[in-house]
C-alpha atoms as a PDB file:
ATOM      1  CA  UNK A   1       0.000   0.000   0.000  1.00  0.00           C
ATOM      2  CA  UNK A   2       1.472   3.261  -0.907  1.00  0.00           C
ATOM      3  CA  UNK A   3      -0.030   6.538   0.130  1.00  0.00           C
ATOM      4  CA  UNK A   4       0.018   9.953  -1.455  1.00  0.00           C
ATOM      5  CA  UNK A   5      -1.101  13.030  -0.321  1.00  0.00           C
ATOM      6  CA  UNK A   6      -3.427  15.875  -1.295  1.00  0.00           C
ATOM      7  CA  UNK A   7      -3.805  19.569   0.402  1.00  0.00           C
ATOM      8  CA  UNK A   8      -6.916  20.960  -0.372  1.00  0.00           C
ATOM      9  CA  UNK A   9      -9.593  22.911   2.045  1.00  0.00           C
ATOM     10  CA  UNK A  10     -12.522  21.853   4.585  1.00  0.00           C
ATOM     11  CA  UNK A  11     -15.174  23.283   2.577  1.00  0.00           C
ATOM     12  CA  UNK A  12     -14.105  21.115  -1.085  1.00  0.00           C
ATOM     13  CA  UNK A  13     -13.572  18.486   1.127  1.00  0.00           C
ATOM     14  CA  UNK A  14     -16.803  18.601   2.722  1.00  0.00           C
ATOM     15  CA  UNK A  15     -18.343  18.497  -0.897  1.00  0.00           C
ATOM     16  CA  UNK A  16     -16.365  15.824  -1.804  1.00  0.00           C
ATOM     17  CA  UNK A  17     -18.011  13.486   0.962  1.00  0.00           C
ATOM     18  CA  UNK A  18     -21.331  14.821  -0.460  1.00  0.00           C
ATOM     19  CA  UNK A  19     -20.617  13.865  -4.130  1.00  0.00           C
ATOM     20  CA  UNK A  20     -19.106  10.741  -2.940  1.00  0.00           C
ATOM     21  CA  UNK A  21     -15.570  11.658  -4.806  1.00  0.00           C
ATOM     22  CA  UNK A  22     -13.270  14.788  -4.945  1.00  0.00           C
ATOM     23  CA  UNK A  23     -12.594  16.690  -7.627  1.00  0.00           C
ATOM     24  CA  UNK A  24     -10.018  19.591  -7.588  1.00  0.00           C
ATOM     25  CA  UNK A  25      -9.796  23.010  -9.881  1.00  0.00           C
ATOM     26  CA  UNK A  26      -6.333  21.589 -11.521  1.00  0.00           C
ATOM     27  CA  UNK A  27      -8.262  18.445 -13.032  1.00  0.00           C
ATOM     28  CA  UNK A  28     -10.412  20.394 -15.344  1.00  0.00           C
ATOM     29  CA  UNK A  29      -7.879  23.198 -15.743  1.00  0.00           C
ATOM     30  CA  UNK A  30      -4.694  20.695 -15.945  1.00  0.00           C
ATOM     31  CA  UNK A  31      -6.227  17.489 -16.281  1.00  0.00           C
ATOM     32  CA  UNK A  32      -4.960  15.863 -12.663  1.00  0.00           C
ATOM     33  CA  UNK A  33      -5.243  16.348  -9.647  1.00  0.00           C
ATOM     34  CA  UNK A  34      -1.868  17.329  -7.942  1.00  0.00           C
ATOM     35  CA  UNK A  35      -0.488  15.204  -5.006  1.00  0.00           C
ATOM     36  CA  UNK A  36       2.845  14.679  -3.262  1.00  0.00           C
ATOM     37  CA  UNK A  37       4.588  12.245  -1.087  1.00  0.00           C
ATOM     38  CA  UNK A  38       4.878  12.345   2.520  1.00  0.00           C
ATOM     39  CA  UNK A  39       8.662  14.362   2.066  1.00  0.00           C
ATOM     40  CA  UNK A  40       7.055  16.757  -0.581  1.00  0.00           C
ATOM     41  CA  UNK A  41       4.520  17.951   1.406  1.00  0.00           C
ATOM     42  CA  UNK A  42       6.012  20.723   3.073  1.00  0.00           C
ATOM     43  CA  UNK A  43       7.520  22.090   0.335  1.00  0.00           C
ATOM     44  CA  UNK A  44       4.298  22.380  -1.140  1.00  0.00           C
ATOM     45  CA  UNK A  45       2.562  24.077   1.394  1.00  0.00           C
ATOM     46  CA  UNK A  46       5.557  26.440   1.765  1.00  0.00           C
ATOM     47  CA  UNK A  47       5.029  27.098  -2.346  1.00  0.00           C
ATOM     48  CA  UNK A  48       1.335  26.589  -2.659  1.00  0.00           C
ATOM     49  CA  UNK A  49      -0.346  27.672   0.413  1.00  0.00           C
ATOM     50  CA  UNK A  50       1.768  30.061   2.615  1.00  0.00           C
ATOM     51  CA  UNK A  51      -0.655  31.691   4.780  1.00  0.00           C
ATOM     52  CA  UNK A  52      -3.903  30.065   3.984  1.00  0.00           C
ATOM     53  CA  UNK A  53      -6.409  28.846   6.627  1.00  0.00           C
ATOM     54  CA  UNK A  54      -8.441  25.940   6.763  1.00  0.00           C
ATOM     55  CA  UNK A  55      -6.275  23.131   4.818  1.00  0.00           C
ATOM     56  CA  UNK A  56      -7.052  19.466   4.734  1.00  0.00           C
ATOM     57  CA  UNK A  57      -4.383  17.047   3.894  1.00  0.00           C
ATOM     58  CA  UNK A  58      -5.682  13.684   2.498  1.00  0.00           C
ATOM     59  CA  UNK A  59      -4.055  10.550   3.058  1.00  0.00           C
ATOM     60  CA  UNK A  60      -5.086   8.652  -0.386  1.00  0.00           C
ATOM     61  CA  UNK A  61      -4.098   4.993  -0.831  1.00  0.00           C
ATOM     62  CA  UNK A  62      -2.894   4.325  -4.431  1.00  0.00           C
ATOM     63  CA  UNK A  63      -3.787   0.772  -4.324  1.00  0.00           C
ATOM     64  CA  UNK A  64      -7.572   1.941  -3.987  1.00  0.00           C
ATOM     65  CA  UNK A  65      -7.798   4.381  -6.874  1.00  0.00           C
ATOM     66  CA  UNK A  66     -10.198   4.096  -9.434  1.00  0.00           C
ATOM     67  CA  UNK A  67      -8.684   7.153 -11.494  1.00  0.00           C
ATOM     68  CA  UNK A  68      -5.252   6.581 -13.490  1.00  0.00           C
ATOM     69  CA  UNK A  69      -2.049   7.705 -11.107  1.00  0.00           C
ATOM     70  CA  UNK A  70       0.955   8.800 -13.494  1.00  0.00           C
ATOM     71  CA  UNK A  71       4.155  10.064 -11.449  1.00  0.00           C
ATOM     72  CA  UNK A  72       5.426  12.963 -13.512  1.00  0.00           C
ATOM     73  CA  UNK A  73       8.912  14.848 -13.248  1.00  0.00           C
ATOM     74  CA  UNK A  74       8.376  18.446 -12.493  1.00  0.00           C
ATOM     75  CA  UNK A  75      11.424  20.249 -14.108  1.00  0.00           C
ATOM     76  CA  UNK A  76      10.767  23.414 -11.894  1.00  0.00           C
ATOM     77  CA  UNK A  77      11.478  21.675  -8.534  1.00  0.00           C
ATOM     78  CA  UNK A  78      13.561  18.836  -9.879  1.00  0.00           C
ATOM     79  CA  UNK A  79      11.459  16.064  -8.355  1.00  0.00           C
ATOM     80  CA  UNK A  80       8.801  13.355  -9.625  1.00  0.00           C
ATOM     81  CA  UNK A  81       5.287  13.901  -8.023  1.00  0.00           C
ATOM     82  CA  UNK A  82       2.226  11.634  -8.558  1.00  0.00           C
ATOM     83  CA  UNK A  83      -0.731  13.036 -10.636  1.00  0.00           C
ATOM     84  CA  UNK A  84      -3.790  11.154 -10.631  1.00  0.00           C
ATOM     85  CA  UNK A  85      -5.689  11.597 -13.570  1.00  0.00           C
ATOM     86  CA  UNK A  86      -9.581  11.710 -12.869  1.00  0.00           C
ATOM     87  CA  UNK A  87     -11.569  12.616  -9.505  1.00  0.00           C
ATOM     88  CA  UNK A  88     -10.092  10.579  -6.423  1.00  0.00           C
ATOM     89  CA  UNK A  89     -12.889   7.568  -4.866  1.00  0.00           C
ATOM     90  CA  UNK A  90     -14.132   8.592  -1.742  1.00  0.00           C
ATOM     91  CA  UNK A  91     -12.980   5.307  -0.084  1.00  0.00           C
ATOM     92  CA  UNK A  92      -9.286   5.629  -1.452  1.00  0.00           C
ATOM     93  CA  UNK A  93      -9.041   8.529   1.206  1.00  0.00           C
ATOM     94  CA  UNK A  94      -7.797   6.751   4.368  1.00  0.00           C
ATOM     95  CA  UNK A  95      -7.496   9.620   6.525  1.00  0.00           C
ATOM     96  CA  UNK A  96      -8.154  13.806   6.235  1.00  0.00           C
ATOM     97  CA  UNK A  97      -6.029  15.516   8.559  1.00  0.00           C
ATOM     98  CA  UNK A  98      -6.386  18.923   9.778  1.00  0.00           C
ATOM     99  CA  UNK A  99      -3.468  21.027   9.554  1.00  0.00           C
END
């Protein structure tokens, strides 16, 4: 079982549990949904979401995705991250963590 993680916020995540899947802005706008691994994490909060309130991180087990999970190099940062490529099944989401 590996696990990747997503940062998103309390209200989209809230939504997500009522749709019964998540969906963020970058997969209609990108075509994935952005995640990390555990040691990418901070950097991408540091980057992404310096200063913002009201984050969720989402522990999301690869093994129980439903949606296509590429790991893609990201020349900016030097570094692979996974992308997974659809909305992310409300039961691949192990844990949401407050941070």
């Amino acid at each position: 079982m590996a696990i990747i993680f997503h940062i998103t916020t309390s209200a989209a995540w809230q939504e997500a549990l009522e749709k019964g899947f998540y969906e963020s802005d970058s997969l209609s706008a990108e075509g994935f949904i952005h995640c990390s691994h555990a040691e990418q994490v901070d950097g991408v909060l540091l980057r992404y979401y310096a200063g913002k309130k009201d984050l969720i991180k989402l522990h999301v087990d690869t093994d129980k995705l439903t949606s296509q999970l590429i790991y893609e190099w990201s020349p900016s940062i030097a570094d692979t991250f996974p992308h997974v490529y659809g909305p992310i099944n409300i039961n691949a989401v192990i844990k949401s963590e407050v941070i």
